[in-house]
PDB file of N, CA and C in Angstrom:
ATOM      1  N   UNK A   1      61.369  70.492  93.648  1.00  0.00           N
ATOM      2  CA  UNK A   1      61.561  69.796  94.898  1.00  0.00           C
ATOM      3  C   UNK A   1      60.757  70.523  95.977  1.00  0.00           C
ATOM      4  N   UNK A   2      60.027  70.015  96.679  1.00  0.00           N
ATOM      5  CA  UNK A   2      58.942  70.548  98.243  1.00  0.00           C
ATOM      6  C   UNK A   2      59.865  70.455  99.151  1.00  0.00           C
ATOM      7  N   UNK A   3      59.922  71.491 100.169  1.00  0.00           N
ATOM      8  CA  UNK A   3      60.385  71.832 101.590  1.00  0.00           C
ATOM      9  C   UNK A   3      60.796  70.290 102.302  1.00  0.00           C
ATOM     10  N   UNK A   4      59.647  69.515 102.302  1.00  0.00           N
ATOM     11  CA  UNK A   4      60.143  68.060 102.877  1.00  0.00           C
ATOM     12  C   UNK A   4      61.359  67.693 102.449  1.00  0.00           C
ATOM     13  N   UNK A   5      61.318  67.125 100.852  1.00  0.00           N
ATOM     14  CA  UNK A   5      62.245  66.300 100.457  1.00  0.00           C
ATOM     15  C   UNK A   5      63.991  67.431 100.596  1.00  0.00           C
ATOM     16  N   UNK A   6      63.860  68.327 100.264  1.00  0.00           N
ATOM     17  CA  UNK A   6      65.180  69.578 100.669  1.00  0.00           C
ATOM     18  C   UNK A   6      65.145  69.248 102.075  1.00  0.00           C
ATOM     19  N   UNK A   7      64.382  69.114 102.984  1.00  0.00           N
ATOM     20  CA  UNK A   7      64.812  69.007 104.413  1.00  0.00           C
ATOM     21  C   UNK A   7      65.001  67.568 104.525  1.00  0.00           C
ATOM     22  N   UNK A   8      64.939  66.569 104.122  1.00  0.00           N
ATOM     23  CA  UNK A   8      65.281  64.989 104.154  1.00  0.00           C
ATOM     24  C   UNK A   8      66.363  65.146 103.637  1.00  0.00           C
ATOM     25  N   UNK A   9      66.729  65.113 102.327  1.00  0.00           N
ATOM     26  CA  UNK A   9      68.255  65.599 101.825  1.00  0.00           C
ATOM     27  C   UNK A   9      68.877  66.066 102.282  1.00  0.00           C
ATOM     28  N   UNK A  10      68.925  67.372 103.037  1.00  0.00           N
ATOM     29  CA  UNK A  10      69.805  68.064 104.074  1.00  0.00           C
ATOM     30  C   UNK A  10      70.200  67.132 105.452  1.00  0.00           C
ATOM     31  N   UNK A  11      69.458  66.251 106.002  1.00  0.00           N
ATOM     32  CA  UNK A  11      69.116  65.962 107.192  1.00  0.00           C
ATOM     33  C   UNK A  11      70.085  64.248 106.682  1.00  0.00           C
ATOM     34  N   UNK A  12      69.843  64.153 105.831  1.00  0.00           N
ATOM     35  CA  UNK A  12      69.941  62.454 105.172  1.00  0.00           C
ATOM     36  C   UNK A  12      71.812  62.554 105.121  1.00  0.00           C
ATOM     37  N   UNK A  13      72.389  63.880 104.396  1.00  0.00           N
ATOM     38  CA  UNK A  13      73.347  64.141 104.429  1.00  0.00           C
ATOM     39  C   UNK A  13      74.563  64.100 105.590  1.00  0.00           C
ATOM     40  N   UNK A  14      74.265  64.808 106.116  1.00  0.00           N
ATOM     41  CA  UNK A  14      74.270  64.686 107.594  1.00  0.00           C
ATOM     42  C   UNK A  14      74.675  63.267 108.337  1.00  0.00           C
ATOM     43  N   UNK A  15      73.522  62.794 108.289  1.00  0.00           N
ATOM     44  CA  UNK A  15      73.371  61.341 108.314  1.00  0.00           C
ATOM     45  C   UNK A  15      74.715  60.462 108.003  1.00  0.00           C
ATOM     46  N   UNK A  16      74.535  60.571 106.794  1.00  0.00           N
ATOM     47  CA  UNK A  16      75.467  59.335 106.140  1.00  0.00           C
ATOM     48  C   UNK A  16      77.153  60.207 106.607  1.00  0.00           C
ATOM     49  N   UNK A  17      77.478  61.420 107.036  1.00  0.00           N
ATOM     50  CA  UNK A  17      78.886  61.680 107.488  1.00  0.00           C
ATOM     51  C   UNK A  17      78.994  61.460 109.222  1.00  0.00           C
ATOM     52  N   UNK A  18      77.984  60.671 109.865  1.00  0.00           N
ATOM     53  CA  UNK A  18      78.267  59.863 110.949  1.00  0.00           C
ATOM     54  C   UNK A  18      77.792  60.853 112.088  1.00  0.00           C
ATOM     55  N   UNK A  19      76.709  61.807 111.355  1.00  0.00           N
ATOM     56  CA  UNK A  19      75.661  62.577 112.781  1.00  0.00           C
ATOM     57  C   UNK A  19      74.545  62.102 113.005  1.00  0.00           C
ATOM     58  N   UNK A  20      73.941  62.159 113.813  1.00  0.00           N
ATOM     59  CA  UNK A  20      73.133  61.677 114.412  1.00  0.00           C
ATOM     60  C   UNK A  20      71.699  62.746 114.518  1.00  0.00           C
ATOM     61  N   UNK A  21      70.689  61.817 114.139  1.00  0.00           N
ATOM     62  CA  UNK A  21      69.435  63.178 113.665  1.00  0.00           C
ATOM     63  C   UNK A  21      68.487  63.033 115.227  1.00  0.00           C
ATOM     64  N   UNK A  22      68.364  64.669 115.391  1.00  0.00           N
ATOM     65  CA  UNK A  22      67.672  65.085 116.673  1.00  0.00           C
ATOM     66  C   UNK A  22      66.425  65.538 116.688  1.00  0.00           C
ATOM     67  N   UNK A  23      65.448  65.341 117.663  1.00  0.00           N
ATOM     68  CA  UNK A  23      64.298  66.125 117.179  1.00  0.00           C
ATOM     69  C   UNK A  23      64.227  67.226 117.226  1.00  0.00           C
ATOM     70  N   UNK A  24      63.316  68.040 116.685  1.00  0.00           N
ATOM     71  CA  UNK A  24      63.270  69.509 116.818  1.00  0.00           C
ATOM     72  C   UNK A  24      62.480  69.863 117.596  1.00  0.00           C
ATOM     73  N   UNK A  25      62.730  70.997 118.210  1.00  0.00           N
ATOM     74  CA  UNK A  25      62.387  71.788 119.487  1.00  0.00           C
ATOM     75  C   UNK A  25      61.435  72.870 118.967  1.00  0.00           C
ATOM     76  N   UNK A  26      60.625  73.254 120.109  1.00  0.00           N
ATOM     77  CA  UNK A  26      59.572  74.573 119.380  1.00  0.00           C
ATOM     78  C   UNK A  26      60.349  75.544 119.192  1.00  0.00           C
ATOM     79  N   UNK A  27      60.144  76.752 118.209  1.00  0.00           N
ATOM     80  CA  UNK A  27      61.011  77.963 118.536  1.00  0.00           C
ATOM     81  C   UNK A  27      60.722  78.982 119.369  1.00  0.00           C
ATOM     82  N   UNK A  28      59.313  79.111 119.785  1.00  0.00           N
ATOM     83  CA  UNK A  28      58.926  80.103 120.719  1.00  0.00           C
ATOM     84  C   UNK A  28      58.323  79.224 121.794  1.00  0.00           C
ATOM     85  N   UNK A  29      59.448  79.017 123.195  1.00  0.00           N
ATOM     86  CA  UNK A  29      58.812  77.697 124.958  1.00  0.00           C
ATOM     87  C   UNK A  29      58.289  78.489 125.451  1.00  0.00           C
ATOM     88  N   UNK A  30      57.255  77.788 125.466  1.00  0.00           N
ATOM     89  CA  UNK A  30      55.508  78.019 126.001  1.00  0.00           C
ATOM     90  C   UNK A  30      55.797  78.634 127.406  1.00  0.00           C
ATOM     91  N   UNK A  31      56.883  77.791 128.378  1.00  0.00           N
ATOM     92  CA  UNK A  31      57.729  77.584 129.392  1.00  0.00           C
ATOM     93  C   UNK A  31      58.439  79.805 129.461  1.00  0.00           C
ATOM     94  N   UNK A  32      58.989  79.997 128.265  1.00  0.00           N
ATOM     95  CA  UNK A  32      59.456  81.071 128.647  1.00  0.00           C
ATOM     96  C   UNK A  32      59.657  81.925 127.139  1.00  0.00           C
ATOM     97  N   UNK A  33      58.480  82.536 126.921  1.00  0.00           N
ATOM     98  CA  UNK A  33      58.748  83.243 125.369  1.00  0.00           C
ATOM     99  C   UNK A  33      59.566  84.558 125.103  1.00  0.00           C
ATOM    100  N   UNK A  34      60.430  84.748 126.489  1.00  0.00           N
ATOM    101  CA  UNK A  34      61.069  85.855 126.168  1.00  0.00           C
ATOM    102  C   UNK A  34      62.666  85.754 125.694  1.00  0.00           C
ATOM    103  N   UNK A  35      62.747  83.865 125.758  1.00  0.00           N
ATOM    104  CA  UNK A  35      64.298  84.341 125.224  1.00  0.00           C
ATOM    105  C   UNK A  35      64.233  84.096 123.674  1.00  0.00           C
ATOM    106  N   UNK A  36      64.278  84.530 123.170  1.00  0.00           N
ATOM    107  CA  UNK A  36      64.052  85.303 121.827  1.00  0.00           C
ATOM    108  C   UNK A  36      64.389  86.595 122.198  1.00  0.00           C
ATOM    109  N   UNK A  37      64.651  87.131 123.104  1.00  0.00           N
ATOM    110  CA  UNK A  37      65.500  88.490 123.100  1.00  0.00           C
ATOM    111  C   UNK A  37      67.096  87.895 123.721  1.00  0.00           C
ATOM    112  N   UNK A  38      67.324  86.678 124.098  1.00  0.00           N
ATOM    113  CA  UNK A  38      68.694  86.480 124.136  1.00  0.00           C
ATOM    114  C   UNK A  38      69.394  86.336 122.929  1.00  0.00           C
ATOM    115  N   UNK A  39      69.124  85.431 121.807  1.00  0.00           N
ATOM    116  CA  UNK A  39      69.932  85.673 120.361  1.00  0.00           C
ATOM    117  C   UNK A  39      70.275  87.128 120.131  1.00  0.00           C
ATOM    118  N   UNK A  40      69.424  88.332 120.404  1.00  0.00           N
ATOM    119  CA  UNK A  40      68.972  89.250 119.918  1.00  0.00           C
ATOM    120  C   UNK A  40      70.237  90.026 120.907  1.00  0.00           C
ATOM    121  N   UNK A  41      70.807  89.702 122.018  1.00  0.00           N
ATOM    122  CA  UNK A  41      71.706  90.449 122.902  1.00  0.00           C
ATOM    123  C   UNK A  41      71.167  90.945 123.856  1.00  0.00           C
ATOM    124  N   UNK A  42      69.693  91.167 124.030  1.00  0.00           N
ATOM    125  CA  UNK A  42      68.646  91.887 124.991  1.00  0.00           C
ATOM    126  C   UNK A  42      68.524  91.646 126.286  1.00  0.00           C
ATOM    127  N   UNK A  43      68.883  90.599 126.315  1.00  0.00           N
ATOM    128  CA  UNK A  43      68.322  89.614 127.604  1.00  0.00           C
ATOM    129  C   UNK A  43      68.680  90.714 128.943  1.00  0.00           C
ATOM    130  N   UNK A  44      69.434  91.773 128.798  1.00  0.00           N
ATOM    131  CA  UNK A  44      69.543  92.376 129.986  1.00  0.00           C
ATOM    132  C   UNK A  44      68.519  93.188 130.089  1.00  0.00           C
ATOM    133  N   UNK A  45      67.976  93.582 128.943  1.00  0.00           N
ATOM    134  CA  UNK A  45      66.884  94.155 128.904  1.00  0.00           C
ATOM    135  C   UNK A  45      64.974  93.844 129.184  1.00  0.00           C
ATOM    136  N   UNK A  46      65.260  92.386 128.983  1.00  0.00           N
ATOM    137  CA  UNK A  46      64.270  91.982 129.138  1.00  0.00           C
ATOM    138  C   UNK A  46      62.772  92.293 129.669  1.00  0.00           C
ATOM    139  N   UNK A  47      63.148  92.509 131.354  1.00  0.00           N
ATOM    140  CA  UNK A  47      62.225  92.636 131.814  1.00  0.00           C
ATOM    141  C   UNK A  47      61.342  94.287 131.817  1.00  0.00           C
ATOM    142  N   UNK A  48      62.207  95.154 130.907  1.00  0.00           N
ATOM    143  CA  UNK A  48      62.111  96.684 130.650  1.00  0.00           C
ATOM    144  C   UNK A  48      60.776  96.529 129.372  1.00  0.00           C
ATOM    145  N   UNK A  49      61.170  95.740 128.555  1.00  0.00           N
ATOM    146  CA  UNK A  49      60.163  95.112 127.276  1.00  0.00           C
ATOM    147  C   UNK A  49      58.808  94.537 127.322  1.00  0.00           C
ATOM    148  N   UNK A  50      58.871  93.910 128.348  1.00  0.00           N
ATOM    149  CA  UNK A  50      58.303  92.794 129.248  1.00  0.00           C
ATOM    150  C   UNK A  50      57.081  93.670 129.901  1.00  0.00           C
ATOM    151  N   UNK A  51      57.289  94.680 130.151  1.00  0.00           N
ATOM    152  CA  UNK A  51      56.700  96.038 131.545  1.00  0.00           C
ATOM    153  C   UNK A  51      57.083  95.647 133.047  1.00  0.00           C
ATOM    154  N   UNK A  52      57.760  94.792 132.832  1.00  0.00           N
ATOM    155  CA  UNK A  52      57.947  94.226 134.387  1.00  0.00           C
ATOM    156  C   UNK A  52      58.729  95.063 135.380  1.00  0.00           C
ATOM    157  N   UNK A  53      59.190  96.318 134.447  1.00  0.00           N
ATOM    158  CA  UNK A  53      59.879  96.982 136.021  1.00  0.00           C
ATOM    159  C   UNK A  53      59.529  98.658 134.961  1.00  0.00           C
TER     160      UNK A  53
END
């Protein structure tokens, strides 16, 4: 089985128990590539990473 059809199956599943399919979002916004240190717990840290202070 290829990545597609496992992600149609997964997604199809879903589906038929009465969810509703969303598009997907980039993982790294062009808009702001530093939260990727919020999952991470960082975000207070941020701007230390960053060089910004």
């Amino acid at each position: 089985m290829k990545t597609d059809e496992l992600r149609e199956k997964y997604l199809a599943f879903f589906e038929s128990k009465g969810h509703h399919r969303q598009a997907s979002d980039v993982l790294v916004p062009t808009w702001d590539p530093s939260v990727l240190f919020t999952p991470a717990g960082m975000n207070q840290c941020k701007d230390h990473f960053l060089g910004k202070v």
